[in-house]
N, C-alpha and C. Protein backbone atom coordinates (compact mmCIF):
# COMPACT_ATOMS: atom_id res chain seq x y z
N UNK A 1 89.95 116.16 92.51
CA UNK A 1 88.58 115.87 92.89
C UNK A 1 87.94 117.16 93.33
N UNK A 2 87.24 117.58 92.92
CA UNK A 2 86.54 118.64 92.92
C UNK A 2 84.84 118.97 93.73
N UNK A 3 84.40 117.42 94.36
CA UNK A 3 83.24 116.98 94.79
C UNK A 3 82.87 117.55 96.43
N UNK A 4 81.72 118.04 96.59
CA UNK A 4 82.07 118.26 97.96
C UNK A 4 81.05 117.67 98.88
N UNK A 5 81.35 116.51 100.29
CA UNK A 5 80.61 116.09 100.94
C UNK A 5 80.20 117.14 102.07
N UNK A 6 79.04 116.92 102.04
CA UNK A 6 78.25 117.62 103.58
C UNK A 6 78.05 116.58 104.24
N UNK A 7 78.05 116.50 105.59
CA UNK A 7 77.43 116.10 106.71
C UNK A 7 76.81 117.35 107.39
N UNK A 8 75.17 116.73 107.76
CA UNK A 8 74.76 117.98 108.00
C UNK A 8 74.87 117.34 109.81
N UNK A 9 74.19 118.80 110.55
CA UNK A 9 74.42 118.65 112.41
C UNK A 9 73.39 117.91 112.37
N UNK A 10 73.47 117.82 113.49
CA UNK A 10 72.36 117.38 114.63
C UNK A 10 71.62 118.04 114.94
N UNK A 11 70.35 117.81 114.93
CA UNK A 11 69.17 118.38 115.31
C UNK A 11 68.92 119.56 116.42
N UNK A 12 70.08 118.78 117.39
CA UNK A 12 70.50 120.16 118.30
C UNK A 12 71.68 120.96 118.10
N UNK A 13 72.17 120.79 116.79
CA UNK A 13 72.90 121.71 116.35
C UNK A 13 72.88 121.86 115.05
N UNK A 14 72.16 122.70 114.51
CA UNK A 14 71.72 122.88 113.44
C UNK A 14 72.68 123.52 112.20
N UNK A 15 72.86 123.07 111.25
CA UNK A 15 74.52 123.54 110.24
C UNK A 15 74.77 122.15 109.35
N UNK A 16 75.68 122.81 108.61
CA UNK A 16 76.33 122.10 107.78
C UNK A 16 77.94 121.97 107.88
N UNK A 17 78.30 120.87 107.89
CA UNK A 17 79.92 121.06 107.22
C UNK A 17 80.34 120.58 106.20
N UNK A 18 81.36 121.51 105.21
CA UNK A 18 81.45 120.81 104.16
C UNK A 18 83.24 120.63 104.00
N UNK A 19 83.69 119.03 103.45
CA UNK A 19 84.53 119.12 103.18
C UNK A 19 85.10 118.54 102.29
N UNK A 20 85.85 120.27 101.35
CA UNK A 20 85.86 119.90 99.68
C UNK A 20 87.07 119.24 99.33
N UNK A 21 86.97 118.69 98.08
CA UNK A 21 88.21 117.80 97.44
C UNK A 21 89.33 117.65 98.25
N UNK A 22 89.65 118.94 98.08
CA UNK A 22 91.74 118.85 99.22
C UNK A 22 91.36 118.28 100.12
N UNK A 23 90.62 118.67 101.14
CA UNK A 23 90.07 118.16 102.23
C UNK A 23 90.60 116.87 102.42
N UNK A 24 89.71 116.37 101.65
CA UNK A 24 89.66 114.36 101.61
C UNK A 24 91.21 113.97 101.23
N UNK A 25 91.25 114.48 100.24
CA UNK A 25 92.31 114.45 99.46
C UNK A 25 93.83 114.11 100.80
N UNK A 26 94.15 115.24 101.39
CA UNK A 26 94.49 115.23 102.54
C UNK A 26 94.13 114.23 104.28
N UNK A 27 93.22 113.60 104.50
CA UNK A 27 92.96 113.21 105.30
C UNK A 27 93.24 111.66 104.66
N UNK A 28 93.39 111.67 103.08
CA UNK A 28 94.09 110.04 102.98
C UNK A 28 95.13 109.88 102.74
N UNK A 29 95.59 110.97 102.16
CA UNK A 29 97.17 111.01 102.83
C UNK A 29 98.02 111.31 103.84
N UNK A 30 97.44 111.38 104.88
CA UNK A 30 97.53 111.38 106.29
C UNK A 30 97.49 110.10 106.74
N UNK A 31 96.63 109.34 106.17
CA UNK A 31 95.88 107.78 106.86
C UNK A 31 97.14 107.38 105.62
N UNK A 32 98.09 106.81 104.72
CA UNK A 32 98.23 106.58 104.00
C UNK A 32 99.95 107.03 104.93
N UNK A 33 100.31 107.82 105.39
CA UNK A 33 101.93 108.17 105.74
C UNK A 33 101.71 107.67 107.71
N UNK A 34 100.40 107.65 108.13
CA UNK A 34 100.62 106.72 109.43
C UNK A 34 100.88 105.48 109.26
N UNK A 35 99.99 104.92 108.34
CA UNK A 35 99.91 103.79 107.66
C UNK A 35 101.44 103.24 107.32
N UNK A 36 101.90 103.86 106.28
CA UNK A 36 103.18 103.12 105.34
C UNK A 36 104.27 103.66 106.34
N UNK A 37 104.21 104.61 106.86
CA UNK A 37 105.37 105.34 107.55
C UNK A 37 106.16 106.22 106.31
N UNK A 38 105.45 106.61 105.25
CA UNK A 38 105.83 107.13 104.04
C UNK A 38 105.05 108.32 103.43
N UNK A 39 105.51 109.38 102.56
CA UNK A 39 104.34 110.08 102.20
C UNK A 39 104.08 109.69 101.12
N UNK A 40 102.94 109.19 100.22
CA UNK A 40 102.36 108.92 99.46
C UNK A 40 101.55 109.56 98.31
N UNK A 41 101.53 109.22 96.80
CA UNK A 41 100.95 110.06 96.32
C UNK A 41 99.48 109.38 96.33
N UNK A 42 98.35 110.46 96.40
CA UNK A 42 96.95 109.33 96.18
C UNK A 42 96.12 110.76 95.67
N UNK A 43 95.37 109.51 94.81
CA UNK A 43 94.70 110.20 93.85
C UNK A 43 92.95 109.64 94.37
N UNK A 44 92.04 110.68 93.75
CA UNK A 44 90.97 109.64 94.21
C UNK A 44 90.03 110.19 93.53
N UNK A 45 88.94 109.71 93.20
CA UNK A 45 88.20 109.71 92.04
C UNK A 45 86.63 108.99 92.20
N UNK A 46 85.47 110.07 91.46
CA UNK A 46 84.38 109.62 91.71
C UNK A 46 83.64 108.24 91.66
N UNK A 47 83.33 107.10 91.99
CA UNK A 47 82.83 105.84 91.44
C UNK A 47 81.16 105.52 91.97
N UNK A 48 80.71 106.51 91.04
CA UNK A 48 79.27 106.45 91.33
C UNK A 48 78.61 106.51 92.45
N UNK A 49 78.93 108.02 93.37
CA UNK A 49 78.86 108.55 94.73
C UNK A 49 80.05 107.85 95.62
N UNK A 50 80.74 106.77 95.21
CA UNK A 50 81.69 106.54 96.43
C UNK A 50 83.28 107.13 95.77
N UNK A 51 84.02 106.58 96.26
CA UNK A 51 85.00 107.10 96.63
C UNK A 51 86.14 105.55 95.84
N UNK A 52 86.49 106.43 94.84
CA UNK A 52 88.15 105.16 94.28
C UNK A 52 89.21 105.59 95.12
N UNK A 53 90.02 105.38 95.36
CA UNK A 53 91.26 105.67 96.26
C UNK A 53 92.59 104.93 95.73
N UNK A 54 93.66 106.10 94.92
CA UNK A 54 94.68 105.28 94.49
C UNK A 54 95.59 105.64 94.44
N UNK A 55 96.67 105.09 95.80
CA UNK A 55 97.95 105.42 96.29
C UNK A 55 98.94 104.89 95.73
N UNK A 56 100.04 105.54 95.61
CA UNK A 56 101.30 105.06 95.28
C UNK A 56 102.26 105.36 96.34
N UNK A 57 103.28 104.38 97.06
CA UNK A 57 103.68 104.46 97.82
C UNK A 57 105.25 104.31 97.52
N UNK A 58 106.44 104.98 98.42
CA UNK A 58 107.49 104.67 97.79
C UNK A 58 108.41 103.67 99.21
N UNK A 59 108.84 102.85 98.19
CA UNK A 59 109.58 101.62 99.61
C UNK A 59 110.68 101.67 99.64
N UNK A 60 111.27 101.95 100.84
CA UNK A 60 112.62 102.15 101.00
C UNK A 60 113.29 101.07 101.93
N UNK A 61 114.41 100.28 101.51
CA UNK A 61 115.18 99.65 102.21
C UNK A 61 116.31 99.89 103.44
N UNK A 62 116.45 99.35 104.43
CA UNK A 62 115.72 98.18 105.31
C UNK A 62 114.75 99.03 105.47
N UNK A 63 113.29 98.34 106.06
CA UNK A 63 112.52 98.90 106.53
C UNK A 63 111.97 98.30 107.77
N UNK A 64 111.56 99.40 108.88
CA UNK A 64 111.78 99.73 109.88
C UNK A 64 111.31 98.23 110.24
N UNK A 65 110.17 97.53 109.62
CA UNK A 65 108.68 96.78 110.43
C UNK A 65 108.79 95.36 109.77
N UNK A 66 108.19 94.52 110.03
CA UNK A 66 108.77 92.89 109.75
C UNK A 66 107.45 92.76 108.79
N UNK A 67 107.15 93.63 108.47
CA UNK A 67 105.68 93.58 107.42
C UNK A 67 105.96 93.42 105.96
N UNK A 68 105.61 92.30 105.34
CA UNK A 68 105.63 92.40 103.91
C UNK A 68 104.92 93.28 103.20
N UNK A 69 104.98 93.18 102.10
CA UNK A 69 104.48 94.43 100.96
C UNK A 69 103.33 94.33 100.74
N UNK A 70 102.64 93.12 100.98
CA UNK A 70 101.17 92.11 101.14
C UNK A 70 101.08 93.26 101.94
N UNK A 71 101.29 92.42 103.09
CA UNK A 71 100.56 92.61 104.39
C UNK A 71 100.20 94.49 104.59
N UNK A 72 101.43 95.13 103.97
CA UNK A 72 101.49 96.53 104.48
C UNK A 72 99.67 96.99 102.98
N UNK A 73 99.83 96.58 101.85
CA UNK A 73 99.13 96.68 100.57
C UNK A 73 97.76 96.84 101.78
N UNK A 74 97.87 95.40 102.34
CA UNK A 74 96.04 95.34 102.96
C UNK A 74 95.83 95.58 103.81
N UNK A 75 96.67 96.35 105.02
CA UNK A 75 96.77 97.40 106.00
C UNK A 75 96.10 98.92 105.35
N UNK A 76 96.79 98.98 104.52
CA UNK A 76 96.56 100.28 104.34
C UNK A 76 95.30 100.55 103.53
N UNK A 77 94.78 99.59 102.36
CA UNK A 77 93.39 99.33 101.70
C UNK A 77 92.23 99.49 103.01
N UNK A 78 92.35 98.35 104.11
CA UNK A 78 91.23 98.46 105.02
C UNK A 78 91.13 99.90 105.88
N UNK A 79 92.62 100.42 106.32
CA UNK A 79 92.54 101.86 106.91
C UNK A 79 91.96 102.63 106.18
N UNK A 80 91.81 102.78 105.40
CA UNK A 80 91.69 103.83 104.08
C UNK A 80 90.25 103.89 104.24
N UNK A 81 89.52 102.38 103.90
CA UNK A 81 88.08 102.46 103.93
C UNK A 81 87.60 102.53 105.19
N UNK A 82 88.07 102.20 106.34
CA UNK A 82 87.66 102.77 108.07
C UNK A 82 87.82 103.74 108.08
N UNK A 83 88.99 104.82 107.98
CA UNK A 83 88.50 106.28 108.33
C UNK A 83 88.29 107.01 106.89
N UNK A 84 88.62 106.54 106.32
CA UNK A 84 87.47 107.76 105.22
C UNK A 84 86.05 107.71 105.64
N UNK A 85 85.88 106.75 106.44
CA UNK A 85 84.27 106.47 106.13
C UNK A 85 84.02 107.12 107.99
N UNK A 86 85.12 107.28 108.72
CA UNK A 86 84.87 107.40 109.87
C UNK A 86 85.50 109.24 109.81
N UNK A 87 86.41 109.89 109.22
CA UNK A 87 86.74 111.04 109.24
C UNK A 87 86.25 111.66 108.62
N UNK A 88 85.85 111.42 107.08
CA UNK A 88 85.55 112.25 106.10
C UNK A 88 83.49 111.93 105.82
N UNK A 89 83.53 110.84 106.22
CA UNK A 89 81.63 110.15 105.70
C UNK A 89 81.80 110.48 104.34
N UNK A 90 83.02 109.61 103.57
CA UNK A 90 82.96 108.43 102.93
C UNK A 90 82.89 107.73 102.54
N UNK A 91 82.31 106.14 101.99
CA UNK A 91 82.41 105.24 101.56
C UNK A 91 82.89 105.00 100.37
N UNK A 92 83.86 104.09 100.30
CA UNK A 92 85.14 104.14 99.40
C UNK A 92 84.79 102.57 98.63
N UNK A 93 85.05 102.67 97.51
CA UNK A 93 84.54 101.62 96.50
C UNK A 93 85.83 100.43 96.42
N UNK A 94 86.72 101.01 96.46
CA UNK A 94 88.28 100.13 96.10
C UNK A 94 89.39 101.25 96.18
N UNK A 95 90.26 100.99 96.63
CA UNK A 95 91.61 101.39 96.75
C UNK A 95 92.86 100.30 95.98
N UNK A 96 93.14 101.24 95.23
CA UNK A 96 94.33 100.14 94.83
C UNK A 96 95.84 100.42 95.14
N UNK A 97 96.78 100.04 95.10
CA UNK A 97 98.02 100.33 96.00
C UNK A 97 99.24 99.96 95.22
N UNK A 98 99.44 101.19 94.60
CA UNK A 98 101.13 100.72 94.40
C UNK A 98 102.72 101.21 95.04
N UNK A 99 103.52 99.93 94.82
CA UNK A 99 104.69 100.59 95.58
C UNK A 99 105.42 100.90 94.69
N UNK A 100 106.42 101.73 94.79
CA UNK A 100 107.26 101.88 93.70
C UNK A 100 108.79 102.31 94.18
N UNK A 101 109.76 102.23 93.92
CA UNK A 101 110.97 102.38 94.09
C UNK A 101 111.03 104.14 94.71
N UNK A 102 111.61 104.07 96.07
CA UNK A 102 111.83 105.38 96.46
C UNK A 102 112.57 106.56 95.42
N UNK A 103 113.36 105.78 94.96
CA UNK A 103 113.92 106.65 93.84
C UNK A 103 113.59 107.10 92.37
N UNK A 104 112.58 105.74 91.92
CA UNK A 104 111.89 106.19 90.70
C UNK A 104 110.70 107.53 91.03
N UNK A 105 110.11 107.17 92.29
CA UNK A 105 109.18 108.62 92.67
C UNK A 105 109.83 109.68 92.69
N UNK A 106 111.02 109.80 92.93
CA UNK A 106 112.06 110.72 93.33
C UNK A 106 112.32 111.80 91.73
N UNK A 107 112.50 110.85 91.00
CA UNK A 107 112.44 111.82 89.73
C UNK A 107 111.51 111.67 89.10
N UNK A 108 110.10 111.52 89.50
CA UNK A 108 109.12 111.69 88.64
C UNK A 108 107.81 112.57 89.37
C-alpha cells in the first residue's frame, strides 16, 4: 500500500502528520498479534478511500484462551476497525480473516 493519510493539527497547532503505507501497515499488525496473541500476515488495500484489511493468522494448538475461531475471527475484525480508525484515521471497509495451520505459514 503505497497511500498516504494526513491528519492535519489543530488550529493551535498548526502541521501536518503523515502516515505512509508501512505505517498502517504496521499498526494492524500490532492490533492483529495483541489481538490473536500471534503474528499475522495482513495485507490491506485501497476500497474507494477506505481501507480493506486482510489477515491471515496462524493457529496453534492448545491454545492459551477458551475462545473459538468465531469468536477470536470477530474480535479481531471489530479491533481492527476501532483502532485503525482511532490510531491511524482510518475507516476500514471489511476485514476478512483467515486462519491457517501454524505450519502451512511456516513454509510458505
Amino acid at each position: 500500500m503505497t497511500a498516504v493519510a494526513a491528519v492535519t493539527g489543530s488550529p493551535a497547532r498548526p502541521g501536518t502528520t503523515v502516515l505512509r503505507g508501512r505505517a498502517i501497515e504496521r499498526i494492524a499488525a500490532a492490533v492483529v498479534r495483541d489481538t490473536a496473541g500471534e503474528v499475522g500476515v495482513v495485507a490491506l488495500r485501497d476500497d474507494r478511500g477506505r481501507l480493506r484489511v486482510e489477515v491471515t493468522v496462524p493457529v496453534r494448538y492448545p491454545r492459551g484462551d477458551a475462545a473459538s475461531l468465531t469468536e477470536l475471527g470477530a474480535e479481531l475484525q471489530q479491533r481492527l476497525i476501532s483502532e485503525m480508525g482511532s490510531k491511524a484515521d482510518r475507516k476500514v471497509s471489511r476485514v476478512d480473516v483467515r486462519f491457517v495451520s501454524a505450519a502451512k505459514r511456516a513454509r510458505t
